[in-house]
N, C-alpha and C. Protein backbone atom coordinates (compact mmCIF):
# COMPACT_ATOMS: atom_id res chain seq x y z
N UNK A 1 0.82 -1.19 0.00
CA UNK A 1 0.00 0.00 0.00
C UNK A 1 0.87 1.26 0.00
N UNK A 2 2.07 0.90 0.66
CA UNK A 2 2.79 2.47 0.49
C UNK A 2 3.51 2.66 -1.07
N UNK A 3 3.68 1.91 -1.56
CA UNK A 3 3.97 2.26 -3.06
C UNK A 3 2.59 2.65 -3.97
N UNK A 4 1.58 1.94 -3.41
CA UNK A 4 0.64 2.52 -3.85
C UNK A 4 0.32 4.58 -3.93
N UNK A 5 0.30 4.64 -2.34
CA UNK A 5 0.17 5.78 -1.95
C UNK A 5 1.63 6.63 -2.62
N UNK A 6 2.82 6.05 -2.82
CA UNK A 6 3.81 7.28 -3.59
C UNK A 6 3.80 7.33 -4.79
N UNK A 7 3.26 6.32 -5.04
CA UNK A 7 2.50 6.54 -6.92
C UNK A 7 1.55 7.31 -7.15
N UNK A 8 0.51 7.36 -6.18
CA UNK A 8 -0.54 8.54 -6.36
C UNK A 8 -0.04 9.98 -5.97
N UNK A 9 0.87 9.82 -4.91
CA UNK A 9 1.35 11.52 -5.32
C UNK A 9 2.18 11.62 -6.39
N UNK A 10 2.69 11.04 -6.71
CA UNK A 10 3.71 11.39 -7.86
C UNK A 10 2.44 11.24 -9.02
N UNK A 11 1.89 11.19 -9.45
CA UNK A 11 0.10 11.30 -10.04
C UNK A 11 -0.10 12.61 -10.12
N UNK A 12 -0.50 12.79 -8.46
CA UNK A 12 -0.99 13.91 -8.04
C UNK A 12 -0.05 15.27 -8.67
N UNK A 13 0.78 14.76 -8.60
CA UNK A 13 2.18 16.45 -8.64
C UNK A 13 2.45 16.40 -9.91
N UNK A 14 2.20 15.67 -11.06
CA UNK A 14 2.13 16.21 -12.62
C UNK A 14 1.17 16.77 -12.84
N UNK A 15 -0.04 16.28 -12.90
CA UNK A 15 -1.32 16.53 -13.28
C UNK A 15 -2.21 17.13 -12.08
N UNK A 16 -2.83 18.14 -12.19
CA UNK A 16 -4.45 18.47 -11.52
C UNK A 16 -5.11 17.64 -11.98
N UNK A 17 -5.32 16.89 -11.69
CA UNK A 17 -6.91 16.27 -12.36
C UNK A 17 -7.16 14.55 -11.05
N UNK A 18 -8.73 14.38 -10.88
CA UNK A 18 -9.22 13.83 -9.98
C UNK A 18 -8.18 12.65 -10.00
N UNK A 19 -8.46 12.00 -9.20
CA UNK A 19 -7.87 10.25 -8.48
C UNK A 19 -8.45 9.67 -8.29
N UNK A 20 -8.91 9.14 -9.16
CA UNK A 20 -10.01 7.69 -8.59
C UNK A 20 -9.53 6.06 -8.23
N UNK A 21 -9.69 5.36 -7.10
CA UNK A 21 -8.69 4.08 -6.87
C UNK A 21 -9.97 3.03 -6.85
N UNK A 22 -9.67 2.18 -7.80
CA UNK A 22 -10.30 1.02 -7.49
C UNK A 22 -10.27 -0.07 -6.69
N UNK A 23 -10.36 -0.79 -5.51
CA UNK A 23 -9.84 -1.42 -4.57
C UNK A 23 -10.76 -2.57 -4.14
N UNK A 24 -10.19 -3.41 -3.41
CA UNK A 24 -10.77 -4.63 -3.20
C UNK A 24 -10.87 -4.17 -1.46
N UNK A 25 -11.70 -4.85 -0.56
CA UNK A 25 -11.56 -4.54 0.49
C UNK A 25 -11.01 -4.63 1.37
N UNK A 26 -11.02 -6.01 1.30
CA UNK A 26 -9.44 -6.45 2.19
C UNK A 26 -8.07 -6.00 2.75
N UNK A 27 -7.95 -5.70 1.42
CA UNK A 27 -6.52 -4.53 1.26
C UNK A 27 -6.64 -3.34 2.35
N UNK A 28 -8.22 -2.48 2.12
CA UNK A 28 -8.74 -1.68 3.00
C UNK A 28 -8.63 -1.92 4.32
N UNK A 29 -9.01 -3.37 4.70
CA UNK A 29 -9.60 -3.47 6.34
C UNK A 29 -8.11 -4.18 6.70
N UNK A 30 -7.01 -4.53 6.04
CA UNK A 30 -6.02 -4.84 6.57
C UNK A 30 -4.79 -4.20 6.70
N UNK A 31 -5.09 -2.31 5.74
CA UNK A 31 -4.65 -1.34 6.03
C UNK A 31 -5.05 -0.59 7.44
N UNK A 32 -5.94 -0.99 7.68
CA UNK A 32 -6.78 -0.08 8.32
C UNK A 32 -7.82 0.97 7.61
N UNK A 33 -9.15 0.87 7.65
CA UNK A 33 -10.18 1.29 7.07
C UNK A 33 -9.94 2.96 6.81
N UNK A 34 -10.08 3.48 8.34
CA UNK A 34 -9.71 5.05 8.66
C UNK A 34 -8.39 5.80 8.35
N UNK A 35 -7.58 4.93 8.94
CA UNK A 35 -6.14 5.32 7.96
C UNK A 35 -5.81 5.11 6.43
N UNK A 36 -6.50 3.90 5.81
CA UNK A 36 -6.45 3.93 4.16
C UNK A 36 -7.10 5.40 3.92
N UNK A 37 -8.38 5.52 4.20
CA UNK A 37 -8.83 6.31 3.82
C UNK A 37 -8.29 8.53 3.70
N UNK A 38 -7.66 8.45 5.20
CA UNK A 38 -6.62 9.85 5.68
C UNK A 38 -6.08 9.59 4.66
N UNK A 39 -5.11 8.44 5.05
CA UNK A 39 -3.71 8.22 4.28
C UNK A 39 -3.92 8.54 2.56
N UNK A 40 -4.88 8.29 1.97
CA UNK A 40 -4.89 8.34 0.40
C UNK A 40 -5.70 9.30 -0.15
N UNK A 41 -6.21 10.21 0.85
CA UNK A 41 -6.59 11.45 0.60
C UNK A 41 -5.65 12.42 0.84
N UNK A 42 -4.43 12.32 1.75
CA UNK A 42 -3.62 13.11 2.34
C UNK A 42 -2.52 13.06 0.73
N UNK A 43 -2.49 11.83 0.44
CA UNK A 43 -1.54 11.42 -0.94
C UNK A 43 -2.16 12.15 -2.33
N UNK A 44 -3.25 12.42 -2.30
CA UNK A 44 -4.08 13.33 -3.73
C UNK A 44 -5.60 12.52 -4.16
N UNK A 45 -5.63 11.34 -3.40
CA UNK A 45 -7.04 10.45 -4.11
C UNK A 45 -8.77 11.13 -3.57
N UNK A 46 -9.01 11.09 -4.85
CA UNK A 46 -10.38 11.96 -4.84
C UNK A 46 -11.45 11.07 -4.27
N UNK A 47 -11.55 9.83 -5.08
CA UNK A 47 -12.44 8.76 -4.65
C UNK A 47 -12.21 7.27 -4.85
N UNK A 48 -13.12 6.53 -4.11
CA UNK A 48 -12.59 5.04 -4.29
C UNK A 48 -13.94 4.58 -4.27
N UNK A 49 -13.65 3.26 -5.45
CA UNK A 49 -14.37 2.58 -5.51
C UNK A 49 -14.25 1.07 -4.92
N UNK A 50 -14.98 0.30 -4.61
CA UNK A 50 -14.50 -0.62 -3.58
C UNK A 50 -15.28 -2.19 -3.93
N UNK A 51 -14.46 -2.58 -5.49
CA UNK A 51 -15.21 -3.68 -6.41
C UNK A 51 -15.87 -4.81 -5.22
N UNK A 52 -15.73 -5.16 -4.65
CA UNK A 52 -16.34 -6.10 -3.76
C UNK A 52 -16.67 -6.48 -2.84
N UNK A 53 -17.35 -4.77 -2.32
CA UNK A 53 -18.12 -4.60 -1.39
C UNK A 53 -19.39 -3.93 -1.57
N UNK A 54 -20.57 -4.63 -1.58
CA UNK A 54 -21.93 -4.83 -1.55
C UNK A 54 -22.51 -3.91 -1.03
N UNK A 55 -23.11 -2.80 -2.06
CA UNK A 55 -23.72 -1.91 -1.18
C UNK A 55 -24.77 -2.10 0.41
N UNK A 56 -25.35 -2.91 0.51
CA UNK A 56 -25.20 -3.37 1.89
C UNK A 56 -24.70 -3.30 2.39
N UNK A 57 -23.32 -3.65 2.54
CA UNK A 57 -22.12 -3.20 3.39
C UNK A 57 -21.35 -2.09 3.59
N UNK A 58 -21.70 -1.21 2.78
CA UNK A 58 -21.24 0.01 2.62
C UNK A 58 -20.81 0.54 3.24
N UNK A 59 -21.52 1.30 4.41
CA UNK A 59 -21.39 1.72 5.89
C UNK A 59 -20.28 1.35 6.03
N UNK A 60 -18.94 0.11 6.35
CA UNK A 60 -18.24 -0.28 6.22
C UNK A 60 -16.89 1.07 5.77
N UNK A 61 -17.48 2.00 4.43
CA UNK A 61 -16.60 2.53 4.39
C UNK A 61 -17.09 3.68 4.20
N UNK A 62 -18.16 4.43 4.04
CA UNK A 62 -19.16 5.45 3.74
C UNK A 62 -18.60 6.55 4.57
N UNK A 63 -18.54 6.28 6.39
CA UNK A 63 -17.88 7.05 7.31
C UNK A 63 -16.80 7.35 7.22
N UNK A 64 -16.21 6.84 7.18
CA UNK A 64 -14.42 6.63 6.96
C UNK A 64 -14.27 7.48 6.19
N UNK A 65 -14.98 6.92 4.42
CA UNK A 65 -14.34 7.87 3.70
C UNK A 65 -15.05 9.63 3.67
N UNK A 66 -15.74 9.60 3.88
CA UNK A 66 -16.49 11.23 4.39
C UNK A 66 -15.46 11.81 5.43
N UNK A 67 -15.13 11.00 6.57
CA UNK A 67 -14.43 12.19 7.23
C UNK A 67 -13.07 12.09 7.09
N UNK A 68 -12.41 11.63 6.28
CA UNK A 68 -11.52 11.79 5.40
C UNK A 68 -11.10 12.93 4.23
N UNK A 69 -12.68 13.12 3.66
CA UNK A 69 -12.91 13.78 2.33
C UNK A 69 -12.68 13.12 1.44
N UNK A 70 -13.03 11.75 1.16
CA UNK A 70 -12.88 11.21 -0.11
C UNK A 70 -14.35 11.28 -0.19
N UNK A 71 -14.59 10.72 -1.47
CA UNK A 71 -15.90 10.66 -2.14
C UNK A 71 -15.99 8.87 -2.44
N UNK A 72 -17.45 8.46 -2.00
CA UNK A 72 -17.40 7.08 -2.39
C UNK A 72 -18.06 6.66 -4.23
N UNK A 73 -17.37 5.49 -4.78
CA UNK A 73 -18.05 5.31 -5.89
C UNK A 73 -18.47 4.03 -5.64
N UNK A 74 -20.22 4.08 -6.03
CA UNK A 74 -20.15 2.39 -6.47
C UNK A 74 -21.27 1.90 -7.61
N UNK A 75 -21.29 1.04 -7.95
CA UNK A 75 -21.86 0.27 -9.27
C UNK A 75 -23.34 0.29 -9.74
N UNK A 76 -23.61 0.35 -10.38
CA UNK A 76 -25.09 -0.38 -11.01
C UNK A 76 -24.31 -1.09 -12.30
N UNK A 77 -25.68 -2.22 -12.45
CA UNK A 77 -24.75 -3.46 -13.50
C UNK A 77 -26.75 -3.16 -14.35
N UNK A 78 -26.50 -3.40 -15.69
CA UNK A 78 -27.88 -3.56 -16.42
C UNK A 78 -29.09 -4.87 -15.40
N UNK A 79 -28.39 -4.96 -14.74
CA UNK A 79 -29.80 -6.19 -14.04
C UNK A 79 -29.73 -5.49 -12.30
N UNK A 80 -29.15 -3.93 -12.14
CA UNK A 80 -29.37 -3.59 -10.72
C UNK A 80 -31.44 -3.33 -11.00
N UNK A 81 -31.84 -3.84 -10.29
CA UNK A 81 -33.32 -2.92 -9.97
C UNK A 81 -33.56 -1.55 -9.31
N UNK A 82 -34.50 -0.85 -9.89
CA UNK A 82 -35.07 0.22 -9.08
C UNK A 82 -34.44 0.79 -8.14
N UNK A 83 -34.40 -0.09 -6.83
CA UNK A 83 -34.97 0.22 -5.22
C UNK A 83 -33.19 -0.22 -4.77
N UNK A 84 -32.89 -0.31 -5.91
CA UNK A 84 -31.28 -1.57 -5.23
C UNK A 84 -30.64 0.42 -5.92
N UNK A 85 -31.23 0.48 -7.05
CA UNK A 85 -30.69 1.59 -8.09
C UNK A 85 -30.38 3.01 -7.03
N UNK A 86 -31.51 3.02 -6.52
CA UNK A 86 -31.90 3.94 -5.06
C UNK A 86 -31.12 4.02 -4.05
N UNK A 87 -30.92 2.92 -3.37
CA UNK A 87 -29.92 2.83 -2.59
C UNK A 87 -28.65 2.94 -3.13
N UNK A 88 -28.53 2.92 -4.03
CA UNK A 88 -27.01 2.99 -4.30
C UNK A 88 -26.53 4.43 -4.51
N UNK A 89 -27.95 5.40 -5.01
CA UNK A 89 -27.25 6.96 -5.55
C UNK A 89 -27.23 7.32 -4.01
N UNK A 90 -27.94 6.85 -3.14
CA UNK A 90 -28.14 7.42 -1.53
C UNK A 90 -26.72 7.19 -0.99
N UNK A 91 -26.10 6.26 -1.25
CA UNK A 91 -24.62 5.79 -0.61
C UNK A 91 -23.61 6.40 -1.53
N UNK A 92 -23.95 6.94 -2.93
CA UNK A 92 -22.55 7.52 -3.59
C UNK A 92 -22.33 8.88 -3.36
N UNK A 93 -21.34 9.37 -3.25
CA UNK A 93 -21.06 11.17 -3.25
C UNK A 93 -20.17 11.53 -4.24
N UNK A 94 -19.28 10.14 -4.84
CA UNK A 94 -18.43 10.53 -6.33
C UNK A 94 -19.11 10.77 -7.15
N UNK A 95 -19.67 9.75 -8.04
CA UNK A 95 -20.46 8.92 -9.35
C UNK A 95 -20.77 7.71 -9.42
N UNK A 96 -21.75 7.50 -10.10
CA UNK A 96 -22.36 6.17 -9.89
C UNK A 96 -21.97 5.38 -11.08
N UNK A 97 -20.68 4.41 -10.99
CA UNK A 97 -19.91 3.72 -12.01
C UNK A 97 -21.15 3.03 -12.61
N UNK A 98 -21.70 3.10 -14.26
CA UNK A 98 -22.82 2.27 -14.74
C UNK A 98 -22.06 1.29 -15.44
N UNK A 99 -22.29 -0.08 -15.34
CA UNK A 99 -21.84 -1.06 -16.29
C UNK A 99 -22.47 -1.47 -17.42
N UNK A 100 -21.95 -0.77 -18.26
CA UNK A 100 -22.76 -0.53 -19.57
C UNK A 100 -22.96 -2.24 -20.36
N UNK A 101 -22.41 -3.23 -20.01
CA UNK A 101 -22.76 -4.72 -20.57
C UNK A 101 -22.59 -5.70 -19.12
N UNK A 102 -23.09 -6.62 -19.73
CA UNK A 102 -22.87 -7.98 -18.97
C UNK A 102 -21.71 -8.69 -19.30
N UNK A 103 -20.96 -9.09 -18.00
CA UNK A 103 -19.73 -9.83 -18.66
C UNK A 103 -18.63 -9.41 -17.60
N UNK A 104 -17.43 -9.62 -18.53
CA UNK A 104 -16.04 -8.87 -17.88
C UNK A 104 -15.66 -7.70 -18.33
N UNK A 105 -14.98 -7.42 -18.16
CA UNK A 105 -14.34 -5.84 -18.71
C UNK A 105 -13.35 -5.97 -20.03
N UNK A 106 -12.97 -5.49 -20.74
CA UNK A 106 -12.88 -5.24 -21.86
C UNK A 106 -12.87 -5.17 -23.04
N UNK A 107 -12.48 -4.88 -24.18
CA UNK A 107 -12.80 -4.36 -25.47
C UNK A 107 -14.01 -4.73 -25.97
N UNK A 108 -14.74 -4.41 -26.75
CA UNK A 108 -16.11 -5.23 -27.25
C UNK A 108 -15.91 -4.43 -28.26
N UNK A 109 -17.04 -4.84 -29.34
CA UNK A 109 -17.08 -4.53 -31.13
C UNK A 109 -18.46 -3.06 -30.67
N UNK A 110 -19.10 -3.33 -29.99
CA UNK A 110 -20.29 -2.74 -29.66
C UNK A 110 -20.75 -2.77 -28.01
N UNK A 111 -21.82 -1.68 -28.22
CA UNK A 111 -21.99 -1.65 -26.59
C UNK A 111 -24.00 -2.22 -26.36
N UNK A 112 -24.50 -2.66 -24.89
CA UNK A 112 -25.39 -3.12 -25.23
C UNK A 112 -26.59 -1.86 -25.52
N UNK A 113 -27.67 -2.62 -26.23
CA UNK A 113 -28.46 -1.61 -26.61
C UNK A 113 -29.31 -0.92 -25.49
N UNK A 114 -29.28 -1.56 -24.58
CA UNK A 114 -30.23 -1.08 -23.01
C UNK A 114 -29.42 0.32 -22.64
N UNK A 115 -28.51 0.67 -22.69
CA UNK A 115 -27.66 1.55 -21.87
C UNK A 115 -28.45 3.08 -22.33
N UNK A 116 -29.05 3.25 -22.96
CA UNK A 116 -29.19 4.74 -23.42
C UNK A 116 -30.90 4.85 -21.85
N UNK A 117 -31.13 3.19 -21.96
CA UNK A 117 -32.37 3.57 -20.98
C UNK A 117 -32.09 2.96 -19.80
N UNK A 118 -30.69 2.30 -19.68
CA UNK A 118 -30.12 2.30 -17.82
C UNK A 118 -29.64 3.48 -17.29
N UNK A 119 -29.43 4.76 -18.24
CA UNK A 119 -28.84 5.71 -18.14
C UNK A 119 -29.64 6.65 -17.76
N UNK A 120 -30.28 6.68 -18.44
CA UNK A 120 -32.17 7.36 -18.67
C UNK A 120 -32.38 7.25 -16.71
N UNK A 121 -32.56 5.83 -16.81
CA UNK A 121 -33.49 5.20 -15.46
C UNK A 121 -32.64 6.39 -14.11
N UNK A 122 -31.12 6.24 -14.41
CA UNK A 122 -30.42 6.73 -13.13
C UNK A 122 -30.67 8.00 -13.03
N UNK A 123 -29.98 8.86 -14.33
CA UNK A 123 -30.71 10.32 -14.39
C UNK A 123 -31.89 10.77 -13.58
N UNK A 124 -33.20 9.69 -13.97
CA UNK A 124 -34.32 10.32 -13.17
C UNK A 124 -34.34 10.04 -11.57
N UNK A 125 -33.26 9.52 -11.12
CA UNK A 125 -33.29 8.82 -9.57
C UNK A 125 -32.18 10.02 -8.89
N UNK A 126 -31.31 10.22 -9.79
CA UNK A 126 -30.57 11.13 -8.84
C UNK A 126 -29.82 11.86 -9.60
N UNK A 127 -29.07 13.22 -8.90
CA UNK A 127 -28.16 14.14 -9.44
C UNK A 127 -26.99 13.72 -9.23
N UNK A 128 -26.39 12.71 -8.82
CA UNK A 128 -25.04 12.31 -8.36
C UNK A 128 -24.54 11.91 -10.06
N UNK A 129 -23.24 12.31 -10.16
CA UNK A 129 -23.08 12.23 -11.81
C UNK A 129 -23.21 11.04 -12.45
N UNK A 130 -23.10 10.68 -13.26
CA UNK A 130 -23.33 8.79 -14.45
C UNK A 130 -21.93 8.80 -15.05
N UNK A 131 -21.14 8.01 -14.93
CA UNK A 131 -20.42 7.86 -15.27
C UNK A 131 -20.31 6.19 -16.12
N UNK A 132 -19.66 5.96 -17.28
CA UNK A 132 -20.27 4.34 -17.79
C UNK A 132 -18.73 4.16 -18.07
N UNK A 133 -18.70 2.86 -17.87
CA UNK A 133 -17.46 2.06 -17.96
C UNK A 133 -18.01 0.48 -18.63
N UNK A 134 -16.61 -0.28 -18.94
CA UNK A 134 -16.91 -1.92 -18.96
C UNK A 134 -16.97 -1.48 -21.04
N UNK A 135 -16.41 -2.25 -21.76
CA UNK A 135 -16.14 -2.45 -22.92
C UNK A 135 -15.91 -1.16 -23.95
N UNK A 136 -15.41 -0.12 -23.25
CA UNK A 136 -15.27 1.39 -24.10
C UNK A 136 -14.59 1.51 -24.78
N UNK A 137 -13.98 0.70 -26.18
CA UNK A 137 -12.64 0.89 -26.74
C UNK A 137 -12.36 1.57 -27.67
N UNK A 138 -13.92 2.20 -28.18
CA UNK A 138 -13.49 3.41 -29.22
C UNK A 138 -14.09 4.55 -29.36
N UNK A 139 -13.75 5.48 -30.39
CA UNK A 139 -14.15 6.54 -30.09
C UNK A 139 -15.76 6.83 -29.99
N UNK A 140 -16.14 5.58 -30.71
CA UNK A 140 -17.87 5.77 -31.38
C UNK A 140 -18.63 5.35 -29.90
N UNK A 141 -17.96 3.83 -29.51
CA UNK A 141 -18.63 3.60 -28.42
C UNK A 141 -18.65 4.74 -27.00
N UNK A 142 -17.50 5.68 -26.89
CA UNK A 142 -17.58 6.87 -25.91
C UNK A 142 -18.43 7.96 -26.30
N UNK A 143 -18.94 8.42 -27.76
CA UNK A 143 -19.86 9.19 -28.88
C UNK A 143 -21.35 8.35 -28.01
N UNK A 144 -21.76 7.11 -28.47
CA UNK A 144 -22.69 6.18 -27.81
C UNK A 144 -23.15 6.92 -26.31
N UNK A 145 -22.31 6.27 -25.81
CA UNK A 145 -22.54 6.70 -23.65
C UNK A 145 -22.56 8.26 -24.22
N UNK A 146 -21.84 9.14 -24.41
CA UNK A 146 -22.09 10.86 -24.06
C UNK A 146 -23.53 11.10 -24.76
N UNK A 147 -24.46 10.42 -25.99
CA UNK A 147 -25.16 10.82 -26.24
C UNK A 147 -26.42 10.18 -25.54
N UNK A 148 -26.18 8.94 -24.64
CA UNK A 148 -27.34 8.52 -23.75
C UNK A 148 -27.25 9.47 -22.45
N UNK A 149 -26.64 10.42 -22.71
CA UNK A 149 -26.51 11.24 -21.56
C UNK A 149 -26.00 10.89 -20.23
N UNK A 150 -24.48 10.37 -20.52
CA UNK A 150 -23.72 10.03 -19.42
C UNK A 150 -22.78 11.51 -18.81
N UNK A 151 -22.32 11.48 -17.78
CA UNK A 151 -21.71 12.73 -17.43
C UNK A 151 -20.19 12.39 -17.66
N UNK A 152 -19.88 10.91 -18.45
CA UNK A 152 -18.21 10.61 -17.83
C UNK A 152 -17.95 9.26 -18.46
N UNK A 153 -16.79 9.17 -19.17
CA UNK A 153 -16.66 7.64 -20.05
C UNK A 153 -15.62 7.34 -18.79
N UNK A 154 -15.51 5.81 -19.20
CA UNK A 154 -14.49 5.70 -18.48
C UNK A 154 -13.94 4.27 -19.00
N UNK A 155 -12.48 4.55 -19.12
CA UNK A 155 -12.17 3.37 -20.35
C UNK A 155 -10.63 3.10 -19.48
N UNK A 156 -10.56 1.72 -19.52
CA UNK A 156 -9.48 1.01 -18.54
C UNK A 156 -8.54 0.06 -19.67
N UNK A 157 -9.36 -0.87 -19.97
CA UNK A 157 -8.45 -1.94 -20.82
C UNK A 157 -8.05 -1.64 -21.85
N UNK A 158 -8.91 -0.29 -22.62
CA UNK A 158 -7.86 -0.02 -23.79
C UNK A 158 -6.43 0.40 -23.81
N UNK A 159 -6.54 1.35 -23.25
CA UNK A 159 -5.49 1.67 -22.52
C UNK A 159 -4.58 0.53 -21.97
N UNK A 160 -4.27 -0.07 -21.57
CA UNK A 160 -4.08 -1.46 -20.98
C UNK A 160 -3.46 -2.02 -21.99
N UNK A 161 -4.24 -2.14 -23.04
CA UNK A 161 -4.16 -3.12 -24.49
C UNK A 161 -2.62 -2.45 -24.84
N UNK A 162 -3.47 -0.93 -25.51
CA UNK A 162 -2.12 0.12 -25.56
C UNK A 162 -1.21 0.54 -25.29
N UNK A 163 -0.59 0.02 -23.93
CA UNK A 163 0.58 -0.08 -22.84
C UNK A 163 1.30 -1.26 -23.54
N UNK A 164 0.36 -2.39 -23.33
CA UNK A 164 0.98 -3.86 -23.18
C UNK A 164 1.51 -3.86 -24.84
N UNK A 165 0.95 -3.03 -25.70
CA UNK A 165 1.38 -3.38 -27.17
C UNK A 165 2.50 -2.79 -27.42
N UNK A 166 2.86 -1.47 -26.56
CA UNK A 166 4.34 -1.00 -26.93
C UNK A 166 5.30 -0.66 -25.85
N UNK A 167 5.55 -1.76 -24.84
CA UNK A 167 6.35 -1.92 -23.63
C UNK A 167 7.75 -1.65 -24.40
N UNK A 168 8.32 -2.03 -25.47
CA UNK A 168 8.99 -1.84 -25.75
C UNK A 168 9.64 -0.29 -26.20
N UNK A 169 8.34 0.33 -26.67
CA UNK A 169 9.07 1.74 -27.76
C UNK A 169 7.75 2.97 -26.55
N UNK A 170 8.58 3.06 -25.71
CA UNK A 170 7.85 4.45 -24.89
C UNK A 170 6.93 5.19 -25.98
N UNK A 171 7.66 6.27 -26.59
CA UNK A 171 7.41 7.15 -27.41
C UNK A 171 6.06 6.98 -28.44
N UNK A 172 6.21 5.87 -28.69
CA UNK A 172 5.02 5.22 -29.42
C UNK A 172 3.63 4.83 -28.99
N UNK A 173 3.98 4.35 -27.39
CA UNK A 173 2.99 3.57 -26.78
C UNK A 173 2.12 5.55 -25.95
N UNK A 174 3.16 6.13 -25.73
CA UNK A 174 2.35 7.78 -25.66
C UNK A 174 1.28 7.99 -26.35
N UNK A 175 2.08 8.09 -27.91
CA UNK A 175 1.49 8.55 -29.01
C UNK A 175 0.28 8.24 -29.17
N UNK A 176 0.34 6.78 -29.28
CA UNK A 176 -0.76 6.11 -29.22
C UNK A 176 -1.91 6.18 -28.21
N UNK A 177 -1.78 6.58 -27.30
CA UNK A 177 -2.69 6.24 -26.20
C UNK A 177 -3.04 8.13 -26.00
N UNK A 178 -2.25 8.92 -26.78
CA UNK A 178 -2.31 10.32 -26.93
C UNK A 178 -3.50 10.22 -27.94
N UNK A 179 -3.30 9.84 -29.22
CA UNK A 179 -4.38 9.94 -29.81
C UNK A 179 -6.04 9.58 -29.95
N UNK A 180 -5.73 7.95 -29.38
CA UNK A 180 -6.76 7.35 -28.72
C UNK A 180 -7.68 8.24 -28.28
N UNK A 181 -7.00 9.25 -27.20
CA UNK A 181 -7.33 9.72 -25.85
C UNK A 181 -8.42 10.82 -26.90
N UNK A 182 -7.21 11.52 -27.62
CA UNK A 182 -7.80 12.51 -28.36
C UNK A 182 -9.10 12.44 -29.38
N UNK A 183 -9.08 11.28 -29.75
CA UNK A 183 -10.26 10.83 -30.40
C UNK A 183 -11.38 10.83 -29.95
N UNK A 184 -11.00 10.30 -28.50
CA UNK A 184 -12.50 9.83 -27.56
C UNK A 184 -12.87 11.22 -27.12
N UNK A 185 -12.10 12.18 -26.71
CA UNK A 185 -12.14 13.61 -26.61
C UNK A 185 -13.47 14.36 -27.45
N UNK A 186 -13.08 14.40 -28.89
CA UNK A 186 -13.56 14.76 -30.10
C UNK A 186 -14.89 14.31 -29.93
N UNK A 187 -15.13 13.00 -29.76
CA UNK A 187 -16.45 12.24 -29.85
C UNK A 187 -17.27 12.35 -29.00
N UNK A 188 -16.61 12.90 -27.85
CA UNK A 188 -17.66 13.01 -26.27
C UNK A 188 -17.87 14.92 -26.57
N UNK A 189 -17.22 15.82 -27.13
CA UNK A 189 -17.12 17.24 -26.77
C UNK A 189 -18.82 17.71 -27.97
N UNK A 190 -19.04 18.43 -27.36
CA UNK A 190 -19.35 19.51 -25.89
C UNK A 190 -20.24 18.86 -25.03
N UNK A 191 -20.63 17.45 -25.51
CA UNK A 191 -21.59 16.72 -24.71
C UNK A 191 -21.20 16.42 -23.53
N UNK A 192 -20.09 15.92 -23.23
CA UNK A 192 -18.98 15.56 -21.87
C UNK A 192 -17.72 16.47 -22.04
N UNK A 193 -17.27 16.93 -21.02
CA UNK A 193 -16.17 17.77 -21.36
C UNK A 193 -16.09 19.12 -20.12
């Protein structure tokens, strides 16, 4: 965890821009809940999301991270319901990560066709922002989410892909993941942005 935490300031001290940590819990409750939470807000992290912990359980880290000043994120998947949908914008203060398909996470040819009205559904439940993640690998599919009226793409494995393809030539694997970036830019502006 402490390389964790000197990677996020060294994060923090190039760039202004948010910190979001994805985390398992464990890691959390065997850091210590209250101190992960100081500790990685004190380092630059804006918010955390906490893959495998059940909004039910929430509470768990809801306190912690509030008097800390982090912001909590957590999930809706296309099969959350209503009342589950509810509880969940009540427990977020980041964004409410939407999982735009069923499955695992990355690349897909297309995104599913429900998302313009899982997106729809959250909008009318709460003001906490929409943010969609889970198979985002191009520019059309981030065009897609900004025009179902998401507030926020959020794309992991391409990136990923784009690392792992040019470990070898720095300069390239930038470029690349520069333009990418810039593309998805283009396709989300003035809708997201």
């Amino acid at each position: 965890m402490q390389k964790a935490r000197e990677f996020t300031e060294k994060v923090k001290d190039y760039k202004d821009i948010p910190i979001g940590l994805l985390m398992y819990y464990n890691l959390i409750y065997q850091y210590g809940t209250q101190k992960f939470f100081s500790d990685f807000h004190e380092a630059g992290v804006n918010s955390v999301l906490v893959a495998d912990l059940s909004i039910d359980d929430a509470d768990e880290i809801t306190g912690p991270a509030a008097s800390a000043g982090l912001d909590t994120v957590f999930m809706v998947t296309p099969n959350t319901d209503t009342e589950r949908m509810k509880l969940i914008a009540s427990k977020t203060t980041g964004f409410i990560y939407t999982v735009s398909l069923l499955g695992v996470t990355g690349s897909r040819e297309k995104l599913s066709d429900t998302l313009c009205g899982l997106v729809g559904k959250l909008k009318k439940l709460t003001s906490v922002p929409i943010c969609v993640g889970f198979g985002i690998s191009k520019a059309e599919h981030a065009a897609a989410v900004a025009s179902a009226g998401a507030d926020g793409v959020i794309i992991g494995s391409k990136i990923v892909e784009l690392i792992e393809k040019n470990l070898g030539d720095k300069e390239k694997m930038l470029a690349e993941i520069s333009t990418f970036l810039s593309d998805v830019k283009s396709a989300i502006s003035p809708r997201i942005y």
